[in-house]
Structures are given as structure tokens and as C-alpha cells.
Protein backbone atom coordinates (compact mmCIF):
# COMPACT_ATOMS: atom_id res chain seq x y z
CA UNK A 1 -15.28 3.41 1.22
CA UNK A 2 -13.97 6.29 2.50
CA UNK A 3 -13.59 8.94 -0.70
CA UNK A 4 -17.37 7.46 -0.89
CA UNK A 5 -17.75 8.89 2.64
CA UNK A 6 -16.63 11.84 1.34
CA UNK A 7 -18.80 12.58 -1.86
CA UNK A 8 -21.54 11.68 -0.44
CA UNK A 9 -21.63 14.10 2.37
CA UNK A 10 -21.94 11.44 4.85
CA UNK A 11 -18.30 12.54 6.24
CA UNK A 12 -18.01 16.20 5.55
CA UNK A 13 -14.42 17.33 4.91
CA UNK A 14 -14.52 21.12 5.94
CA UNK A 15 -10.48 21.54 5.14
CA UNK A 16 -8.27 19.65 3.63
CA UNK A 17 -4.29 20.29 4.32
CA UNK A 18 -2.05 18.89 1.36
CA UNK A 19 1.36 18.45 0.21
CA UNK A 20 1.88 18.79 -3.41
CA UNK A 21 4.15 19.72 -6.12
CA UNK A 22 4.98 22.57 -7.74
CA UNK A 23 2.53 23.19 -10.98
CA UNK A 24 3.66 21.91 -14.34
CA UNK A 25 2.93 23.60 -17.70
CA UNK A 26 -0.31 22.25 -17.82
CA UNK A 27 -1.15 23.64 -14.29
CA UNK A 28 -1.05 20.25 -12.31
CA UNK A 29 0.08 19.69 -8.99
CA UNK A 30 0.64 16.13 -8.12
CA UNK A 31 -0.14 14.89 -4.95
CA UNK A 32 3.44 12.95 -4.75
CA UNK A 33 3.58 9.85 -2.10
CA UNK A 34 0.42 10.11 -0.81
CA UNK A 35 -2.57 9.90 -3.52
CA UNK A 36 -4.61 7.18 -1.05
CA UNK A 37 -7.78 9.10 0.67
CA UNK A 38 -6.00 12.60 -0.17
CA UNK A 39 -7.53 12.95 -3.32
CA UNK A 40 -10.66 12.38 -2.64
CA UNK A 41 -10.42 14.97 0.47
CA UNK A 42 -9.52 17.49 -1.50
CA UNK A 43 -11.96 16.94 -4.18
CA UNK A 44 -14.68 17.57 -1.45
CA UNK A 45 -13.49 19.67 0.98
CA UNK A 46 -14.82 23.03 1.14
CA UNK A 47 -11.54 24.64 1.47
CA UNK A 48 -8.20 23.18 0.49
CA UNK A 49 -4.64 24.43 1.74
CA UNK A 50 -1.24 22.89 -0.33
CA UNK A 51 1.76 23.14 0.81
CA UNK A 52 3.72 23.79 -2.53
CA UNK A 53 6.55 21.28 -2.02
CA UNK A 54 9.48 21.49 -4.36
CA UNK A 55 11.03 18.16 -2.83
CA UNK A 56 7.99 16.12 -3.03
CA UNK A 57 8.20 13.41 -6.21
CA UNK A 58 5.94 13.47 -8.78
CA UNK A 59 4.15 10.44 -8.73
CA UNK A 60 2.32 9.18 -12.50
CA UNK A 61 -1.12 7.80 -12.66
CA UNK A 62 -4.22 9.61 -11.39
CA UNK A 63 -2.07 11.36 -8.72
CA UNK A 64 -2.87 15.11 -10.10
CA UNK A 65 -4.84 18.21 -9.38
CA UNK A 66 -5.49 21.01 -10.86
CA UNK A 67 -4.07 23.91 -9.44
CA UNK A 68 -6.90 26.40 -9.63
CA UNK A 69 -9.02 23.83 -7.66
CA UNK A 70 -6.76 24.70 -4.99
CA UNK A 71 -8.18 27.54 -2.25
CA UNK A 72 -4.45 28.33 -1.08
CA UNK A 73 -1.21 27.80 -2.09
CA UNK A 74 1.96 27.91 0.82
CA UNK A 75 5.67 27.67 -0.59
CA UNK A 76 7.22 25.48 1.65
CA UNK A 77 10.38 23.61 0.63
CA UNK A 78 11.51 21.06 3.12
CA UNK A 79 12.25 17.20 3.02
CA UNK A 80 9.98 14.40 2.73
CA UNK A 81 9.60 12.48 5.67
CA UNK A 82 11.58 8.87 5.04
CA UNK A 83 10.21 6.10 7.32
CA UNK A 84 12.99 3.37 8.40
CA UNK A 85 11.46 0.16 7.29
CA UNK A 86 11.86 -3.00 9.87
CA UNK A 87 14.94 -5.34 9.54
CA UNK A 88 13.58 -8.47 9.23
CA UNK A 89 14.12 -11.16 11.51
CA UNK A 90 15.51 -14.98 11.49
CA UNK A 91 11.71 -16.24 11.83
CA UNK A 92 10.41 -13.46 9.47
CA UNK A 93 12.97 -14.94 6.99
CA UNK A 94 11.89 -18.32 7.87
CA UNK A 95 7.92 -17.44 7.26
CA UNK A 96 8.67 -15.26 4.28
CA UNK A 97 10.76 -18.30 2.17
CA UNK A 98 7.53 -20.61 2.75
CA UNK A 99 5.34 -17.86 1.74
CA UNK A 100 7.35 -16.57 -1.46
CA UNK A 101 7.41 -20.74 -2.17
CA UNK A 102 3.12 -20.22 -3.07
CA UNK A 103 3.98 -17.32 -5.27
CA UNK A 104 4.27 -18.61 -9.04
CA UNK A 105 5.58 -16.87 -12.03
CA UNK A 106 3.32 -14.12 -13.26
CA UNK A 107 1.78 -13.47 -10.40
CA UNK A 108 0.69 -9.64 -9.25
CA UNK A 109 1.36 -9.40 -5.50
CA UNK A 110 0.43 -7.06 -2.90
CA UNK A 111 3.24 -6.34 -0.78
CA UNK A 112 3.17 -4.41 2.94
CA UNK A 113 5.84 -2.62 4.74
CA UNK A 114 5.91 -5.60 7.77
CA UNK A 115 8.19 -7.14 8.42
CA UNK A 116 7.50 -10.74 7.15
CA UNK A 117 6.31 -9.01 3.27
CA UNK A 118 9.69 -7.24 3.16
CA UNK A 119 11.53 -10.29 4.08
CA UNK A 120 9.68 -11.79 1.51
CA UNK A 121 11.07 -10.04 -1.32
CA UNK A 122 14.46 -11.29 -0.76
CA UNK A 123 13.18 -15.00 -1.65
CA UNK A 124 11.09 -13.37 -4.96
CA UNK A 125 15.14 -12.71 -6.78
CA UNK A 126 14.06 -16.13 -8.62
CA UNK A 127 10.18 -15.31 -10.16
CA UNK A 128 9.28 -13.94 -13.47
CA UNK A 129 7.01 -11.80 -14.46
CA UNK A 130 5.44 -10.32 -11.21
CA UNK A 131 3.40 -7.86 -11.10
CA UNK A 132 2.66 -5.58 -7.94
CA UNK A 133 -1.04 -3.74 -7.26
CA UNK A 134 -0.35 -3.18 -3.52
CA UNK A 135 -1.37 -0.11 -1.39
CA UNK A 136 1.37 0.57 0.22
CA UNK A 137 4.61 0.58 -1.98
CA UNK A 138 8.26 0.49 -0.12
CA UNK A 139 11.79 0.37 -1.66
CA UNK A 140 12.16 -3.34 -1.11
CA UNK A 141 10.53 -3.87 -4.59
CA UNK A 142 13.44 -1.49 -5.98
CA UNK A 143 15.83 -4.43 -6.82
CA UNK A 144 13.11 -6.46 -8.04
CA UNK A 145 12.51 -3.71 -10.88
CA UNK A 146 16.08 -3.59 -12.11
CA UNK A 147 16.73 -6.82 -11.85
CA UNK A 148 13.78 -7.58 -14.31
CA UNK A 149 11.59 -9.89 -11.65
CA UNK A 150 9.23 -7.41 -11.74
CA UNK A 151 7.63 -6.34 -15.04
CA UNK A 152 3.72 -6.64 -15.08
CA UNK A 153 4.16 -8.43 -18.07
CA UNK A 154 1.21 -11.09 -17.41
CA UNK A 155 -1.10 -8.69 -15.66
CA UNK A 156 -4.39 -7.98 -16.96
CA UNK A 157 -5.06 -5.12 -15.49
CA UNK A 158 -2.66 -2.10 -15.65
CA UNK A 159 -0.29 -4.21 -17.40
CA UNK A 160 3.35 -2.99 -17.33
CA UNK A 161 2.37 -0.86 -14.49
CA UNK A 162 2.98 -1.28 -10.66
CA UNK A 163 -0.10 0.05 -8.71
CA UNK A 164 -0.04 1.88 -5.10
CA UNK A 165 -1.59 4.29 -3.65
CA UNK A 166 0.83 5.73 -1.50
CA UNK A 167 4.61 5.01 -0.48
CA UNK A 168 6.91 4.84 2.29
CA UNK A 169 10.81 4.69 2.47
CA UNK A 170 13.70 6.81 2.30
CA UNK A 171 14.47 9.68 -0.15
CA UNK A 172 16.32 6.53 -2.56
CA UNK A 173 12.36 5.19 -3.31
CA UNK A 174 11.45 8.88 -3.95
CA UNK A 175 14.18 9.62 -6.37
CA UNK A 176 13.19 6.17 -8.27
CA UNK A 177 9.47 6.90 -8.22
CA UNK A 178 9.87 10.73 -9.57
CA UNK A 179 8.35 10.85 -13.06
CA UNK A 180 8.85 7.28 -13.59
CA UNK A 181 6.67 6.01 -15.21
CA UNK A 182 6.58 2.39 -14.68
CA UNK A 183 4.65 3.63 -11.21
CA UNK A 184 0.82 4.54 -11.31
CA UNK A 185 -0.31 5.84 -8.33
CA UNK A 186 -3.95 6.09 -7.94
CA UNK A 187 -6.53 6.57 -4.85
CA UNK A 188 -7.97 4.26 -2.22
CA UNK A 189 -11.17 3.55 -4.06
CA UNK A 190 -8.97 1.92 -7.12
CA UNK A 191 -6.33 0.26 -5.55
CA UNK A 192 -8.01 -1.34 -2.61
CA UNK A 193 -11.16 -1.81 -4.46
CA UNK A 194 -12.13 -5.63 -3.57
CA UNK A 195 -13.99 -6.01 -7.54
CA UNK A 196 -11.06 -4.79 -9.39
CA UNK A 197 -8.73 -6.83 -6.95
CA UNK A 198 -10.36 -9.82 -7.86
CA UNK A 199 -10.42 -9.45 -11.62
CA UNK A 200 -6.58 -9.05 -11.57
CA UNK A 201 -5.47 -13.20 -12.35
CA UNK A 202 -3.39 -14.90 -10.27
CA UNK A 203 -3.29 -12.03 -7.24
CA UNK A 204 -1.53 -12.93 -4.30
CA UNK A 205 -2.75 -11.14 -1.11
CA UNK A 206 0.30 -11.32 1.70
CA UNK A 207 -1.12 -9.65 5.34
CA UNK A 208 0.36 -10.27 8.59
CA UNK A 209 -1.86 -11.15 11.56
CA UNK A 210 -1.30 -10.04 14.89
CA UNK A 211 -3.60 -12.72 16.15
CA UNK A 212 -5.27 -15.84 15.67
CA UNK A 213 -7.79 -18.02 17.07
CA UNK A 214 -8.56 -21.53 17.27
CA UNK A 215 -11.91 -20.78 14.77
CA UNK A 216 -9.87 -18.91 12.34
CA UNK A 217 -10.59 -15.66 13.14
CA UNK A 218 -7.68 -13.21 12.38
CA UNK A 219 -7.09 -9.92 13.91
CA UNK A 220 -4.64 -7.64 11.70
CA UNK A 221 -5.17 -4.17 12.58
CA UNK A 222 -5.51 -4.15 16.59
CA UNK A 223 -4.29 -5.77 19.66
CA UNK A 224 -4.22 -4.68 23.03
CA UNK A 225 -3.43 -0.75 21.88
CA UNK A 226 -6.01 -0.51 20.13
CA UNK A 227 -6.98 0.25 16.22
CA UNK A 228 -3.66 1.58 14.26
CA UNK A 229 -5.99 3.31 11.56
CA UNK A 230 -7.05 2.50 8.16
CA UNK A 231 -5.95 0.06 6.53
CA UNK A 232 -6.84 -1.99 3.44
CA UNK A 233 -6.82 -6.31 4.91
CA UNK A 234 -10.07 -6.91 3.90
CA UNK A 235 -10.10 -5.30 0.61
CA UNK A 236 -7.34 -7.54 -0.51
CA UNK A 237 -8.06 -10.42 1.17
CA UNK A 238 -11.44 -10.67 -0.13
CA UNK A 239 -9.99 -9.55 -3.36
CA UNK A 240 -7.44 -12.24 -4.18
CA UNK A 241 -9.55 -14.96 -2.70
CA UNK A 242 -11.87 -14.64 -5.44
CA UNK A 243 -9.63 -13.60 -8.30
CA UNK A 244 -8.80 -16.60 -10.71
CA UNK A 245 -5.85 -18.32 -9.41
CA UNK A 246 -5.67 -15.78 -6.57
CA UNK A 247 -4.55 -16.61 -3.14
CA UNK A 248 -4.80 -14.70 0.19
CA UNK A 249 -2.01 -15.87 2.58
CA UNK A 250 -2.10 -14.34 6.33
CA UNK A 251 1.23 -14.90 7.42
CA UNK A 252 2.18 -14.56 11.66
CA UNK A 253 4.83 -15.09 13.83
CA UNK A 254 3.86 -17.54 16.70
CA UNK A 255 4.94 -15.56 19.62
CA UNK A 256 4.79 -11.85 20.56
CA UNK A 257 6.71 -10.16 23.32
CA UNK A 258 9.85 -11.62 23.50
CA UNK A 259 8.18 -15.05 22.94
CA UNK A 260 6.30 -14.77 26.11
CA UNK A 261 2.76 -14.37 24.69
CA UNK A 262 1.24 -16.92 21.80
CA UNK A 263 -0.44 -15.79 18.78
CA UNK A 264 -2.04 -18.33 18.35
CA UNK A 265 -4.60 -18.42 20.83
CA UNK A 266 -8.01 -20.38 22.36
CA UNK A 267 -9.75 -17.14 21.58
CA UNK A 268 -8.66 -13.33 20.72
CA UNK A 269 -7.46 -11.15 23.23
CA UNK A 270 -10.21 -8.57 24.41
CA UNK A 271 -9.75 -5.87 22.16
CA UNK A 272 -8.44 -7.19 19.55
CA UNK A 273 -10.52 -6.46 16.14
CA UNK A 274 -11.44 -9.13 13.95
């Protein structure tokens, strides 16, 4: 809803400040690792800034602009920040073998950097066929690619492709992501877009719930500190529980804080967001 926000004038984007690539032949710049609500900022921002980013992959897909749309270009070579994903833990491991057990061949998944997706992945070595449409994309799914698990053979949308709109990892997922193009990268208002979600068959949705309540309500985003930003639960949730032979599994530990608190609670704590 957001690049919506933005081209409608409801949510005014006076300057945008971007990280791109260097220009190819053609005059493109792509926008790398982070194609999600960037895109649509710059495309309505009345002036845009790009730092000109030799180290910064470049990402296939609808990931480009044009490099005259840009107001100002800054050289600026320096590394790409690499985010240190979380280990996963004995119960992560436990939850992510029952949850990679609802996963059949052919499926496209959406997989998150927490900790229970990652973990996951490891129990995924076995599938065929999967596909991935996910909006954030980490290195995890890597050894899933080489090893052939992964192929978007049976999706019906994007086929062959994996779909994200932005990435995080180290520079080893940036290296495998530059000009490959088995990776389409594409803004917020494809990837998380509940409709196209739910026409892709057999989508699995996998979120992690920092809270639950004896009704079913689920808070993902927020607890006690607060809302951690945007974020794309409902998109996909709604998404897969419509698509044919979709599923939307919201996975939790039971306890927080050194198994002192529940998670499973009578009702949800007092800020948390639903």
C-alpha cells in the first residue's frame, strides 16, 4: 500500500536517498538489495540523491532506473552492509521439522530471516520442486539452489524464478545474487501483493508470532517495544490462505525471556499489535 501512498500524493516523498549501481550501457542503475518501497520513492519523490555504489549487486527483475531520472549522482564506493542472520535454536529446530513436514513437493514458499524459517530450510534438503516468492530473501535458500530443491519448476507464476523484494545476508548472498538471473527482484506492491499471492498454487506462508491468545489472535510485528516497522504478515497470510492448495502456518516458540514469560497467553499483552 505504501508505493500507492506514494503516487497518490497521500504520503508526499520530498527526497529520496538511494543506493544504486553504477549505469550500464543502456543507462540503468539498479537498485541492488533493496528494490521493496525504494522504487516507488524514487519514482515520486521530487528530488532523488544515489549514491553510485560500485559494490552494490545488481539485482534482475524490475529492480532498475534510469539514470537521467536521477536529480544527483554521489560516487561512493564502500561495502554493503551484511546482517548476521540468527543461529537457530534446539526448539526452533524442533518447530521448523514439523513445519517443513506440511510443505509438499512443488510448493512456492515464503521464507523470513527468523529464526524458526531459517531453521526450516535445513529440513527442506528432501523436497522437489520449490519455488520461493518471499519478501525478504537470505542466504539460507543458497544450498537449496545448488542442490536442485529449489527450481520454480511447478510455479505458475514467475516460473523458474525466485521472487523478493529485498535481501539480507553477508557479501556470499550478494556475490550469488549479482546478475543472476534465476533472482527477480521486484517492489513491495508485486511481491507482497495479497491477489497475486493467492493466485500462485500451492503457496506456503511461514510467519513467526510473537504472541498468541486464547481467541486466536496473533501478534507478529510488536510486543512490549513497540512496532518494528513494515512488514508484509498480512499480505502473505491472507495470500496463501486463499491460494489453491495454499497454507498459512504461524509458527511460535512457547516461551519468551529465558522461558519465564508464555506466548501463549489468556489475552495479548498491552501493546502488542494484532
Amino acid at each position: 500500500d505504501i508505493p500507492q501512498l506514494f503516487r497518490s500524493g497521500k504520503l508526499p516523498v520530498d527526497v529520496a536517498l538511494i543506493q544504486v549501481t553504477p549505469p550500464n550501457e543502456q543507462g540503468m542503475c539498479s537498485l541492488g538489495i533493496s528494490v521493496d518501497i525504494t522504487k516507488g520513492a524514487a519514482e515520486n519523490a521530487g528530488l532523488v540523491i544515489a549514491q553510485v555504489n560500485p559494490q552494490m549487486p545488481w539485482t534482475m527483475g524490475d529492480s532498475q532506473l534510469y539514470v537521467h531520472d536521477i536529480d544527483v549522482l554521489v560516487p561512493g564506493e564502500s561495502p554493503i552492509i551484511e546482517a548476521t542472520l540468527p543461529e537457530p535454536t534446539k526448539t526452533s529446530r524442533r518447530i521448523a521439522e514439523y513445519v517443513a513436514a506440511l510443505i509438499p513437493d512443488g510448493s512456492t514458499v515464503e521464507l523470513g530471516i527468523r529464526r524458526i524459517p531459517l531453521a526450516v530450510v535445513e529440513f527442506l534438503k528432501d523436497k522437489r520442486d520449490l519455488g520461493i516468492h518471499t519478501e525478504v530473501l537470505s542466504e539460507a535458500v543458497i544450498d537449496l539452489v545448488e542442490s536442485g530443491v529449489i527450481t520454480g519448476a511447478r510455479k505458475n507464476i514467475d516460473r523458474g524464478k525466485i521472487v523478493a523484494s529485498l535481501c539480507m545476508g553477508t557479501r556470499k548472498l550478494y556475490d550469488y545474487i549479482d546478475g543472476n538471473p534465476v533472482f527477480s527482484f521486484r517492489p513491495a506492491e508485486y511481491v507482497s501483493n495479497p491477489y497475486l499471492i493467492s493466485r500462485q498454487h500451492n503457496m506456503v506462508a511461514i510467519s513467526v508470532a510473537q504472541e498468541v491468545d486464547l481467541t486466536g489472535q496473533v501478534c507478529a510485528r510488536s510486543l512490549e517495544t513497540g512496532f518494528s516497522g513494515l512488514g508484509s504478515h498480512m499480505d502473505f497470510t491472507h495470500g496463501a490462505a486463499r491460494a489453491s492448495g495454499g497454507k498459512s502456518i504461524v509458527a511460535l516458540e512457547s516461551t519468551r525471556s529465558n522461558d519465564t514469560i508464555s506466548r501463549i497467553a489468556a489475552h495479548l499483552s498491552r501493546h502488542a499489535g494484532v
